[in-house]
N, C-alpha and C. Protein backbone atom coordinates (compact mmCIF):
# COMPACT_ATOMS: atom_id res chain seq x y z
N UNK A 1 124.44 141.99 31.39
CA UNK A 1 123.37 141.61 30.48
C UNK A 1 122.13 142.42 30.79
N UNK A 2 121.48 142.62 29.53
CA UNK A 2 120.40 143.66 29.87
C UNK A 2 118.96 142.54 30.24
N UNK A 3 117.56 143.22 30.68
CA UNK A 3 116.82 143.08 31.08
C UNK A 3 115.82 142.33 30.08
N UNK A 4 116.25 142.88 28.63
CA UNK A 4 115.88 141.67 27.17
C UNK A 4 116.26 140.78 27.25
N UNK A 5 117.69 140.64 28.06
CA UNK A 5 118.19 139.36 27.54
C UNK A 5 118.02 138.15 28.06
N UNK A 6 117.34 138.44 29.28
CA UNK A 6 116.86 137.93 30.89
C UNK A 6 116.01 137.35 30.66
N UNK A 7 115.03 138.40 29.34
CA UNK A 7 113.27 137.76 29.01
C UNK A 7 113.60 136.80 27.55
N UNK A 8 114.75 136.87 27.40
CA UNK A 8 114.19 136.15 25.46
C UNK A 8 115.26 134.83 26.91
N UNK A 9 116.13 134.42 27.97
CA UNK A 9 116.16 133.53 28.61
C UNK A 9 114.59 133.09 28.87
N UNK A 10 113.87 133.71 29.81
CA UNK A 10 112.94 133.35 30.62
C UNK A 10 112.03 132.67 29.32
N UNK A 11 111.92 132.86 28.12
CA UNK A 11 111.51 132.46 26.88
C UNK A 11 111.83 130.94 26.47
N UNK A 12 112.89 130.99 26.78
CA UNK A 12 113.61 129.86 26.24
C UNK A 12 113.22 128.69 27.64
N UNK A 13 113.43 129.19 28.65
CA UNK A 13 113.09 128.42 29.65
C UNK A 13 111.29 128.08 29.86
N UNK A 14 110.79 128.97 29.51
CA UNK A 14 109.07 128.23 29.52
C UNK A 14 108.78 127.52 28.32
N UNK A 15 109.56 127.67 27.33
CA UNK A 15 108.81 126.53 26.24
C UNK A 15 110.02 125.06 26.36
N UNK A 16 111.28 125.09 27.02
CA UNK A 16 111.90 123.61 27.63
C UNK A 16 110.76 123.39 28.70
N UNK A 17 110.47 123.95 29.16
CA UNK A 17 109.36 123.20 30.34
C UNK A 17 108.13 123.21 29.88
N UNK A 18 107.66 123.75 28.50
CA UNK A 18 106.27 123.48 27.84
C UNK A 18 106.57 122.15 27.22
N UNK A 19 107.93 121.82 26.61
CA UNK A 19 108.16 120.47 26.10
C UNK A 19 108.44 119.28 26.71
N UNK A 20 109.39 119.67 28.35
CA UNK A 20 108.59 118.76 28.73
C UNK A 20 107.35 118.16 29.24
N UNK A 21 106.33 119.19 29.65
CA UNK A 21 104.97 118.76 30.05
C UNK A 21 104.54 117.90 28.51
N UNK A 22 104.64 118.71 27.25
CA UNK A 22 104.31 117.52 26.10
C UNK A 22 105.06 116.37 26.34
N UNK A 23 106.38 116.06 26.13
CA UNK A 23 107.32 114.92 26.08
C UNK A 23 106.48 113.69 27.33
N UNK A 24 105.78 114.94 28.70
CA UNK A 24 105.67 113.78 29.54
C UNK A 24 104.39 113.11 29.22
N UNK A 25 103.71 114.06 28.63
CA UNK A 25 102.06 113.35 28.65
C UNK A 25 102.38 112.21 27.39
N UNK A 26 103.47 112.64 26.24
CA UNK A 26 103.15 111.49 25.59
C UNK A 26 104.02 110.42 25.81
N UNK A 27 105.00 110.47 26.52
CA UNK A 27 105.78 108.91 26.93
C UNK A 27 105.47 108.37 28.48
N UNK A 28 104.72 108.97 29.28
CA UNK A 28 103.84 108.89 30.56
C UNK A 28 102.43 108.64 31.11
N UNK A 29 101.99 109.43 29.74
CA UNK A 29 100.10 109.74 29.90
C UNK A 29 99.02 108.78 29.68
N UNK A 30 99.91 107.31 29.39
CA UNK A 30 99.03 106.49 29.38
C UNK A 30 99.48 104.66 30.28
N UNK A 31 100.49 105.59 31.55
CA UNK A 31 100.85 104.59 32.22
C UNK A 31 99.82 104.10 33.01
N UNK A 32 99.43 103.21 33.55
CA UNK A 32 98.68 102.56 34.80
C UNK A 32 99.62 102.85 36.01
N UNK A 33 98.76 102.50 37.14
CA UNK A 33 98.84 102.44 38.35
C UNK A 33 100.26 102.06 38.64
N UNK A 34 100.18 100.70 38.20
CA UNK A 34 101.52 99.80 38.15
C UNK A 34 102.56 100.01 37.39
N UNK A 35 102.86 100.37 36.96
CA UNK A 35 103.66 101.31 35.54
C UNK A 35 104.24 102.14 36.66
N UNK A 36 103.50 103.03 36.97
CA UNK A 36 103.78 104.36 37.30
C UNK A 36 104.44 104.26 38.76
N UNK A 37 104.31 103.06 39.21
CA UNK A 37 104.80 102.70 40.81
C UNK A 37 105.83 101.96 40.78
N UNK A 38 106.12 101.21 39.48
CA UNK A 38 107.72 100.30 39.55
C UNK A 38 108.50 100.88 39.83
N UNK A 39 109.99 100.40 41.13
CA UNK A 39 110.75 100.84 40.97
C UNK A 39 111.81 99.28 40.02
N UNK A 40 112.97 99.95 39.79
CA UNK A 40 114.22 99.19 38.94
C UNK A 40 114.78 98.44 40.35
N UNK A 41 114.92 98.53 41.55
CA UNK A 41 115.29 98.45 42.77
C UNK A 41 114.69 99.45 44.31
N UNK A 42 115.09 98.64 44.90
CA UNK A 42 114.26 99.72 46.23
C UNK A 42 114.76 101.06 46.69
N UNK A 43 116.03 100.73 46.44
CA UNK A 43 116.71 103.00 46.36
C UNK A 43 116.55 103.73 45.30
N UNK A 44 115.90 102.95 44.32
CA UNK A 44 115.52 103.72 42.80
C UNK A 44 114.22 103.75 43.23
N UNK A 45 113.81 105.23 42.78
CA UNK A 45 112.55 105.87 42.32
C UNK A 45 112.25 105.57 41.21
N UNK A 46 110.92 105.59 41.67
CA UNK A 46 109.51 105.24 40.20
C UNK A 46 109.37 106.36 39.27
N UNK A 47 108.58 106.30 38.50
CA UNK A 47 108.09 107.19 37.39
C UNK A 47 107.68 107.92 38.26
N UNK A 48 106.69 107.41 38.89
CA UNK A 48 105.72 108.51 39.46
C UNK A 48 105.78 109.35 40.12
N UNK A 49 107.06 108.71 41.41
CA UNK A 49 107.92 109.37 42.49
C UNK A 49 108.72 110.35 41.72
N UNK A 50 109.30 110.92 40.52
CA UNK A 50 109.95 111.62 40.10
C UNK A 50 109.04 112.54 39.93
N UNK A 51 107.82 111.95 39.42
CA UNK A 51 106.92 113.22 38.92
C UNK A 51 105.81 114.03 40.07
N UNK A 52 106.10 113.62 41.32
CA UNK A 52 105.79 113.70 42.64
C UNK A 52 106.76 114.86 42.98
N UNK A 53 107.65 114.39 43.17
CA UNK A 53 109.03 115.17 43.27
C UNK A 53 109.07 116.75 42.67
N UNK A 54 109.17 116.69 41.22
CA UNK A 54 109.07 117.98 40.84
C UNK A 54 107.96 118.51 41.73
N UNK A 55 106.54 118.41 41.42
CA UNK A 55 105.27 118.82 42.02
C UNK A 55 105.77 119.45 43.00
N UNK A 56 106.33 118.71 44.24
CA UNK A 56 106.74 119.41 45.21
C UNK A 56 107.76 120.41 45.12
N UNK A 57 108.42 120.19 44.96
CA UNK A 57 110.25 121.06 44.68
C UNK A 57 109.29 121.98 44.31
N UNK A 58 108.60 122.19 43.21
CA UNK A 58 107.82 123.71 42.30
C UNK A 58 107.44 124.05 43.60
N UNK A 59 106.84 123.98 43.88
CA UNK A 59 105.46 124.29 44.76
C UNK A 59 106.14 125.16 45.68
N UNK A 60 107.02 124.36 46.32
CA UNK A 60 108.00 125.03 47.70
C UNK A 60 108.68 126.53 47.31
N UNK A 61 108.91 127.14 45.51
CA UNK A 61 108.79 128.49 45.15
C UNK A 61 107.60 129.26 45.34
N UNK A 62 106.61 128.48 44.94
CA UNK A 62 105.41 129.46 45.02
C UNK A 62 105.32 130.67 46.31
N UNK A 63 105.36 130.37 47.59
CA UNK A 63 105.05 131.50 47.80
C UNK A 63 105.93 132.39 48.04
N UNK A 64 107.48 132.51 47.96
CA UNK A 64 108.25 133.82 47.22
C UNK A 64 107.72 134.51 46.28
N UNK A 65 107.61 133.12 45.11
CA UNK A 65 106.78 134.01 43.71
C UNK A 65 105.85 134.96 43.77
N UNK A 66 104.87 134.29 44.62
CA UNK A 66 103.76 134.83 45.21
C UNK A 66 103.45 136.32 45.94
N UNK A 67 104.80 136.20 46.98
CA UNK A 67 104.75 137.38 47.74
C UNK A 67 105.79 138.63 46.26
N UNK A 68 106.51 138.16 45.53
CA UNK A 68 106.88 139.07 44.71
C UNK A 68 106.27 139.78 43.80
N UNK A 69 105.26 138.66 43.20
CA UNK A 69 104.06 139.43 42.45
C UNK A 69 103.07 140.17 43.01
N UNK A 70 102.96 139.71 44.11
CA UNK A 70 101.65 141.17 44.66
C UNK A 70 102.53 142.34 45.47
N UNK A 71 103.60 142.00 45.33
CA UNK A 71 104.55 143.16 45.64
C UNK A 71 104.57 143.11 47.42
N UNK A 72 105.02 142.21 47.93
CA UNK A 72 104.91 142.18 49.14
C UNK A 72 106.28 141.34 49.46
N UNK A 73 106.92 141.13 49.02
CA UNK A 73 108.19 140.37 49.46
C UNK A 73 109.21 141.49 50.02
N UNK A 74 110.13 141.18 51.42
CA UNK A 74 110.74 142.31 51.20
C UNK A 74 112.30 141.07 51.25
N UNK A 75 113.45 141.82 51.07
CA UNK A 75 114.65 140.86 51.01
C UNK A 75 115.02 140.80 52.38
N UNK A 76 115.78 139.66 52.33
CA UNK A 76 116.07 138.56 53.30
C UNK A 76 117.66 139.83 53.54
N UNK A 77 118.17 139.65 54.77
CA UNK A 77 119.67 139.88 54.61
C UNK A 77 120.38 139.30 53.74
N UNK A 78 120.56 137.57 53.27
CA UNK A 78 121.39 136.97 52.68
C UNK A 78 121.39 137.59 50.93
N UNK A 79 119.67 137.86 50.89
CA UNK A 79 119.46 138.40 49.74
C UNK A 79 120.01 139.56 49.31
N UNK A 80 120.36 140.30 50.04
CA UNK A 80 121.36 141.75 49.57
C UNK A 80 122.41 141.95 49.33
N UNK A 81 123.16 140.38 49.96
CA UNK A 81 124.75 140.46 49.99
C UNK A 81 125.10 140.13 48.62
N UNK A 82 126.08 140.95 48.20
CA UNK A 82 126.40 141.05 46.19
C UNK A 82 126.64 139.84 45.85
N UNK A 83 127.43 139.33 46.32
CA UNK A 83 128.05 137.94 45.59
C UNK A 83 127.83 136.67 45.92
N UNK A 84 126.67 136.07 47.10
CA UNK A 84 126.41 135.42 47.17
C UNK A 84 125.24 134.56 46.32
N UNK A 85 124.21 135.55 45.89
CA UNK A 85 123.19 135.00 44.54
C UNK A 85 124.18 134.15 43.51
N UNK A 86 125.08 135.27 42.98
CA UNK A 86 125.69 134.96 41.81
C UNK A 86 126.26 133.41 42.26
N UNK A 87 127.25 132.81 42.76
CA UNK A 87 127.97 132.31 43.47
C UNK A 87 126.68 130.86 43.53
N UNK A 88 125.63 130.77 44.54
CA UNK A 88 125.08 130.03 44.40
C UNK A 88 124.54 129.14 43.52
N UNK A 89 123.61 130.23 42.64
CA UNK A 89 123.04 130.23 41.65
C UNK A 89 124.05 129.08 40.68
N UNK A 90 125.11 129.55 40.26
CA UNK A 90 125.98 128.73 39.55
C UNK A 90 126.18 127.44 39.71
N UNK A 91 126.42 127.37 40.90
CA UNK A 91 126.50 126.09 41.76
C UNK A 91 125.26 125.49 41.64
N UNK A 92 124.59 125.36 42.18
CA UNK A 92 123.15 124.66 42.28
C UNK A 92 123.14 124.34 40.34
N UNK A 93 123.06 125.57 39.81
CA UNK A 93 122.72 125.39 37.89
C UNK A 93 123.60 123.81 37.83
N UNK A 94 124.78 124.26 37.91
CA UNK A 94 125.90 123.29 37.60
C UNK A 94 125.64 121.64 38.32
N UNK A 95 124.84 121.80 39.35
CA UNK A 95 124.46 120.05 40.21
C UNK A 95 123.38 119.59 39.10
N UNK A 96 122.01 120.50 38.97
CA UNK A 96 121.16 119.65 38.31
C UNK A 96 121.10 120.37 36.86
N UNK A 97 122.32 120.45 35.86
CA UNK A 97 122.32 120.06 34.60
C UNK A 97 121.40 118.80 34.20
N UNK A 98 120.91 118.82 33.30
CA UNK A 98 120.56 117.27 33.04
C UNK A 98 121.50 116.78 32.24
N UNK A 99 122.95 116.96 31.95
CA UNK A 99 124.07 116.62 31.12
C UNK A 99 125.21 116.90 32.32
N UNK A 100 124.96 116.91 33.79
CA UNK A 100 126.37 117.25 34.46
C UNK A 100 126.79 115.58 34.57
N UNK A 101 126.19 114.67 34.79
CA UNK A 101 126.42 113.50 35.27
C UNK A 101 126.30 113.52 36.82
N UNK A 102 126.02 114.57 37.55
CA UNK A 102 126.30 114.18 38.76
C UNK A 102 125.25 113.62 39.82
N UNK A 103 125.11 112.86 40.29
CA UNK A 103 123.92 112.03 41.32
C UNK A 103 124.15 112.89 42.45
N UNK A 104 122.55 113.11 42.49
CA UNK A 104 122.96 114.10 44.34
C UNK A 104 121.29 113.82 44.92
N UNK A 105 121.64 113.47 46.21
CA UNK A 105 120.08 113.02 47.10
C UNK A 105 119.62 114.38 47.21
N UNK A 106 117.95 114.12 46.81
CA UNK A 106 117.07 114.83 47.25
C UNK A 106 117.46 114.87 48.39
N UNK A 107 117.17 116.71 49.10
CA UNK A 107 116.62 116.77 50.71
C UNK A 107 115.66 115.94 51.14
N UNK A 108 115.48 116.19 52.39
CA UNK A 108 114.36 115.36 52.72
C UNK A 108 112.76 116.01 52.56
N UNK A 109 113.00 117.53 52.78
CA UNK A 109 111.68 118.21 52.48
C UNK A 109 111.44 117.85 50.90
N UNK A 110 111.99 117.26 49.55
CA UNK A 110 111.65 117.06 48.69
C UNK A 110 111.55 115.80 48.38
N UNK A 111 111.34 114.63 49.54
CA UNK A 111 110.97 113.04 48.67
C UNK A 111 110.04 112.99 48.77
N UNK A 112 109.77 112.13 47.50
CA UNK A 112 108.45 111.76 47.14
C UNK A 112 108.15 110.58 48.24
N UNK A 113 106.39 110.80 48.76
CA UNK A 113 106.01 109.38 49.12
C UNK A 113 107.08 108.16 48.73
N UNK A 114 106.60 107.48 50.22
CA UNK A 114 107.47 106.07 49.30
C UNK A 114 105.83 104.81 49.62
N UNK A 115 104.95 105.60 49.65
CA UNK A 115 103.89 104.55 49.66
C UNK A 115 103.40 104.88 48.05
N UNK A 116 102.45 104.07 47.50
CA UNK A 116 101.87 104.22 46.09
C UNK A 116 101.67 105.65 45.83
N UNK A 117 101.72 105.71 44.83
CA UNK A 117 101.98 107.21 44.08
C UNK A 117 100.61 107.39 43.29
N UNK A 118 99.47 108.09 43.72
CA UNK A 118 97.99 108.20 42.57
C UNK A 118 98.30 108.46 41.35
N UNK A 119 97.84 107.41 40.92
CA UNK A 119 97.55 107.45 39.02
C UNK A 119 97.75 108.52 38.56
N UNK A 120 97.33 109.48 38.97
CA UNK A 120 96.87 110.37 38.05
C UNK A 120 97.99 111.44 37.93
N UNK A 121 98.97 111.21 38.59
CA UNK A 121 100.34 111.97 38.72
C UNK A 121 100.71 112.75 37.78
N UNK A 122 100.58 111.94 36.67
CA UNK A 122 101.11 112.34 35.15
C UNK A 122 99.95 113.50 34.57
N UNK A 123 98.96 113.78 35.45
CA UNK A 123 97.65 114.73 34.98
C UNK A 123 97.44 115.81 35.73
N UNK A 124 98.42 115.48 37.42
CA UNK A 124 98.48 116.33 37.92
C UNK A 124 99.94 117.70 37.85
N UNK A 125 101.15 116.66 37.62
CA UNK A 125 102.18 117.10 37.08
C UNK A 125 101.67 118.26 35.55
N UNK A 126 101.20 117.72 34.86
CA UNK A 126 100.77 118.65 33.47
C UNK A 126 100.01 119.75 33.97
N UNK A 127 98.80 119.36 35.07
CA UNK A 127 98.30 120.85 35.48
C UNK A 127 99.37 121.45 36.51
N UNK A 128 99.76 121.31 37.21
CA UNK A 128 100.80 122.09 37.84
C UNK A 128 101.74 122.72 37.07
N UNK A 129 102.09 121.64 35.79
CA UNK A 129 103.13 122.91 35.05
C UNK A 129 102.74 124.45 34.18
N UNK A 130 101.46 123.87 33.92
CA UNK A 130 100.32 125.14 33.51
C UNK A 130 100.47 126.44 34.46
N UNK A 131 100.04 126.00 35.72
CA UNK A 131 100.40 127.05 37.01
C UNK A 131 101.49 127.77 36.76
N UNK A 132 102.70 126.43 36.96
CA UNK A 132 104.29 127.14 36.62
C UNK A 132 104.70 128.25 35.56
N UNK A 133 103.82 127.73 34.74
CA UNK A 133 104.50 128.32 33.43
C UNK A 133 103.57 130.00 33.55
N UNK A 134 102.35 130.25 34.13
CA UNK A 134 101.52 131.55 34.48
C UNK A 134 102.59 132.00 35.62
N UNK A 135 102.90 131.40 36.71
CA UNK A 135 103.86 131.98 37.30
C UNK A 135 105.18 132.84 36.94
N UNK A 136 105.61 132.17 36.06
CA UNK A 136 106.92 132.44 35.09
C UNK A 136 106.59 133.47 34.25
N UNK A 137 105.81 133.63 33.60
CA UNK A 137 105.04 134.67 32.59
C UNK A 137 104.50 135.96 33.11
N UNK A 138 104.28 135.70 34.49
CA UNK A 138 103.93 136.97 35.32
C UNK A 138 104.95 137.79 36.13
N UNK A 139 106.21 137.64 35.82
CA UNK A 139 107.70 137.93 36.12
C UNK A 139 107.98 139.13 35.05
N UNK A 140 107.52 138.59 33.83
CA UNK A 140 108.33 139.30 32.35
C UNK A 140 108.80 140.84 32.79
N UNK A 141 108.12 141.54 33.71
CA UNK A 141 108.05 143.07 33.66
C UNK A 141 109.09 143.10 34.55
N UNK A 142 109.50 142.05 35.25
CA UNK A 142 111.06 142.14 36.21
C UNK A 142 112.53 142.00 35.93
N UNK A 143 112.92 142.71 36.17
CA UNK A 143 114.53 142.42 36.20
C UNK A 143 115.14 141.14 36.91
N UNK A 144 114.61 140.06 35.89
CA UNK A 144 114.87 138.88 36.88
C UNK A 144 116.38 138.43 36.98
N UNK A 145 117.49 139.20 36.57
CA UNK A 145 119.07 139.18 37.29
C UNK A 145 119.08 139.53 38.50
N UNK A 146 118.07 140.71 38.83
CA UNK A 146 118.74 141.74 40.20
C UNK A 146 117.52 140.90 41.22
N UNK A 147 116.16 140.79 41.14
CA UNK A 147 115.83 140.09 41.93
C UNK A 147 115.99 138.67 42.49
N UNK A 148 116.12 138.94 43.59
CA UNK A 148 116.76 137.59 44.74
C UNK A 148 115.69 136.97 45.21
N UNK A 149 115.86 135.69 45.17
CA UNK A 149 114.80 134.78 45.97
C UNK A 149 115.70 133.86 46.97
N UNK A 150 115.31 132.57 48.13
CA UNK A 150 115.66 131.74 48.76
C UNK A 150 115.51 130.73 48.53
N UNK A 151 116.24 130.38 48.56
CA UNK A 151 116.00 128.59 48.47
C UNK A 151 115.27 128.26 49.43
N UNK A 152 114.63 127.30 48.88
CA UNK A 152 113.24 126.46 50.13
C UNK A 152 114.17 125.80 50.95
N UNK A 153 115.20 125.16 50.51
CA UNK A 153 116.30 124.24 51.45
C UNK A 153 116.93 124.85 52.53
N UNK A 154 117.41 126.05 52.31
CA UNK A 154 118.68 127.13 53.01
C UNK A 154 118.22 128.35 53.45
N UNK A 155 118.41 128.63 54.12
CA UNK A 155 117.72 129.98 53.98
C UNK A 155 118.49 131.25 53.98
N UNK A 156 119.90 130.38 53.85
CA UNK A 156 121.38 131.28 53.48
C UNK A 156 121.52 131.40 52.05
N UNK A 157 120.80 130.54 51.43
CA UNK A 157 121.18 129.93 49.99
C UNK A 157 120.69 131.62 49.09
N UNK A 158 120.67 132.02 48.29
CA UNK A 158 119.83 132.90 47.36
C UNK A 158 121.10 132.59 46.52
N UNK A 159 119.66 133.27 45.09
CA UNK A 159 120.06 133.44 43.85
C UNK A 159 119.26 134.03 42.94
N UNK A 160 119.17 134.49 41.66
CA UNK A 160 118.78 135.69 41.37
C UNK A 160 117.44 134.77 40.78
N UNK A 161 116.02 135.86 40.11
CA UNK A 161 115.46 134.79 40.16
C UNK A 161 115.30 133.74 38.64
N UNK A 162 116.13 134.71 38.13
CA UNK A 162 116.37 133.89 36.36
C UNK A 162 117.10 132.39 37.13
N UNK A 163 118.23 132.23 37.76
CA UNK A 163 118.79 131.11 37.76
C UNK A 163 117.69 130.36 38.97
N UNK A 164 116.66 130.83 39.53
CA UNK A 164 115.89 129.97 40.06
C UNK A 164 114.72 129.35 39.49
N UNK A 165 114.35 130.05 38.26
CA UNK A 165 113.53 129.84 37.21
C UNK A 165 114.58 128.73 36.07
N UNK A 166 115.92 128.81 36.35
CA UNK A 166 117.21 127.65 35.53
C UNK A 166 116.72 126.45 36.17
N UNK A 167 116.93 126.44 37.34
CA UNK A 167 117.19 125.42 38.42
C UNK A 167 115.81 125.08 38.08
N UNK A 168 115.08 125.32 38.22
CA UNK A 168 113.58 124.41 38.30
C UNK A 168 113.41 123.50 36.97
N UNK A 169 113.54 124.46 36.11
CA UNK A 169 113.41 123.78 34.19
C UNK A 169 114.55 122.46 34.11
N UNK A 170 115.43 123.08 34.58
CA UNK A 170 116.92 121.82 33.95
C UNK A 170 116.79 120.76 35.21
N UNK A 171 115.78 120.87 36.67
CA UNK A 171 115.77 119.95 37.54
C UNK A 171 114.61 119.39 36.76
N UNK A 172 113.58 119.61 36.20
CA UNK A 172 112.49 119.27 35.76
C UNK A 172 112.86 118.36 34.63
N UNK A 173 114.05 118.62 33.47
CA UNK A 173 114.53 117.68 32.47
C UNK A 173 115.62 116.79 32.77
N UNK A 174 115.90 116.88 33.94
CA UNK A 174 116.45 116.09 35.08
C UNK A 174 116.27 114.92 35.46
N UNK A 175 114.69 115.24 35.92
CA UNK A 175 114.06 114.12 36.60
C UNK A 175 113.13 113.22 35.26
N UNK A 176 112.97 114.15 34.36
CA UNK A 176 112.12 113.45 33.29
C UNK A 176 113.20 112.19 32.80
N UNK A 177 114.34 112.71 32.74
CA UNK A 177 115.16 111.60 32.09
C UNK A 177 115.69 110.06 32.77
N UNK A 178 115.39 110.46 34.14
CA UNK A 178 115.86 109.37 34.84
C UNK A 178 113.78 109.06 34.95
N UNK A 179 112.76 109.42 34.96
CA UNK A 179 111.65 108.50 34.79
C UNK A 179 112.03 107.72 33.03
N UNK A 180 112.49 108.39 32.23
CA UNK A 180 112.56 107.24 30.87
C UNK A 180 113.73 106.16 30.88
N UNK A 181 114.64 106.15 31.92
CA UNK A 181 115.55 105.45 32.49
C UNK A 181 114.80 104.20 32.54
N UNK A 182 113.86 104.63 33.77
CA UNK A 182 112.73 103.39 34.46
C UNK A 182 112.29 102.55 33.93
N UNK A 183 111.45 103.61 32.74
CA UNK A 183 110.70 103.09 31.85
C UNK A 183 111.48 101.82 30.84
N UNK A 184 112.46 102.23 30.39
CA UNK A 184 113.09 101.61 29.78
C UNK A 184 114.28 100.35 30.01
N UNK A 185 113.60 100.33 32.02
CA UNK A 185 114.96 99.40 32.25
C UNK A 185 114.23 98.07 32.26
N UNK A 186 115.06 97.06 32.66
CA UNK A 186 114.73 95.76 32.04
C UNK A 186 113.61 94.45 33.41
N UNK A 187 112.64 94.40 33.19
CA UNK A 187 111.63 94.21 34.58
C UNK A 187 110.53 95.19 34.18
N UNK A 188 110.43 96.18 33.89
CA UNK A 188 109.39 97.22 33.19
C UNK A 188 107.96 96.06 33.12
N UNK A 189 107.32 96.70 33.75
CA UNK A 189 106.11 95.59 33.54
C UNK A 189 105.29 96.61 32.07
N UNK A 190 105.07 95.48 31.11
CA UNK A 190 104.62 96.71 29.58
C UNK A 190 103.41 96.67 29.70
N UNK A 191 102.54 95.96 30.41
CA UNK A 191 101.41 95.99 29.73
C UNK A 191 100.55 96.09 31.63
């Protein structure tokens, strides 16, 4: 696949994650405190804790992103080896589908607080995806098949950085769907 085809992807992937920052502000953006902190049970996560969650997970790319855009990243060994990106990449895509069905625990470097979650989650989540989405947009001039990044988890893990720019969007409509889960389960305090 050519280097167009990488960007009309990377296209498709910033406006699913422009819709959900809309989708969240308008079925999220006017939760309270308490709203936003229910859980359905005590091993179920809250609204808020999901939207905590992403925040972090993003964040833990930034400074790869970071060191790639000012041109200072150099590759990892794991990063050079041919078939391991590909290989990963797939794998990981294939766990957080938001249509695989499959339940899999956050690491531990990615849980959310389990004390109250600040209000304002749902305002901070929307500006962080702003960030994301300038991050993502400042790629376009890359061959994002051939460049390799690491997983924040592994540091064996790589994958190219289109399917790490996959993994973030489809973990992001992921987690949005299990916060309208919440929202919608039965105990929901409405008002």
């Amino acid at each position: 696949m050519s280097a167009k085809s990488s960007h009309a992807e990377l296209n498709g992937l910033l406006n699913e994650a422009q819709a959900v920052t809309v989708e969240t502000q308008r079925e999220f953006g006017q939760l309270n405190a308490e709203q936003l902190n229910w859980k359905p049970s005590a091993e179920e996560w809250s609204i808020g804790q999901c939207f905590e969650h992403l925040i972090m997970t993003n964040e833990t790319f930034y400074p790869d992103l970071d060191e790639l855009l000012s041109g200072e990243k150099r590759r990892t060994f794991w990063e050079q080896l041919p078939l391991l990106p590909g290989l990963f990449g797939k794998l990981i895509i294939s766990r957080v589908r938001p249509d695989s069905g499959k339940k899999s625990k956050a690491p531990k470097v990615f849980a959310p607080s389990q004390s109250e979650i600040d209000s304002r989650v749902i305002e901070k989540f929307v500006a962080h995806q702003n960030e994301l989405a300038e991050k993502l947009r400042a790629t376009e001039k890359m061959d994002l098949r051939r460049v390799k990044v690491t997983s924040p988890v592994a540091k064996f893990v790589t994958y190219s950085l289109l399917d790490a720019f996959t993994i973030l969007v489809f973990h992001e409509r992921r987690h949005f769907q299990q916060a309208q889960r919440v929202l919608a389960a039965n105990g929901f305090p409405r008002s």
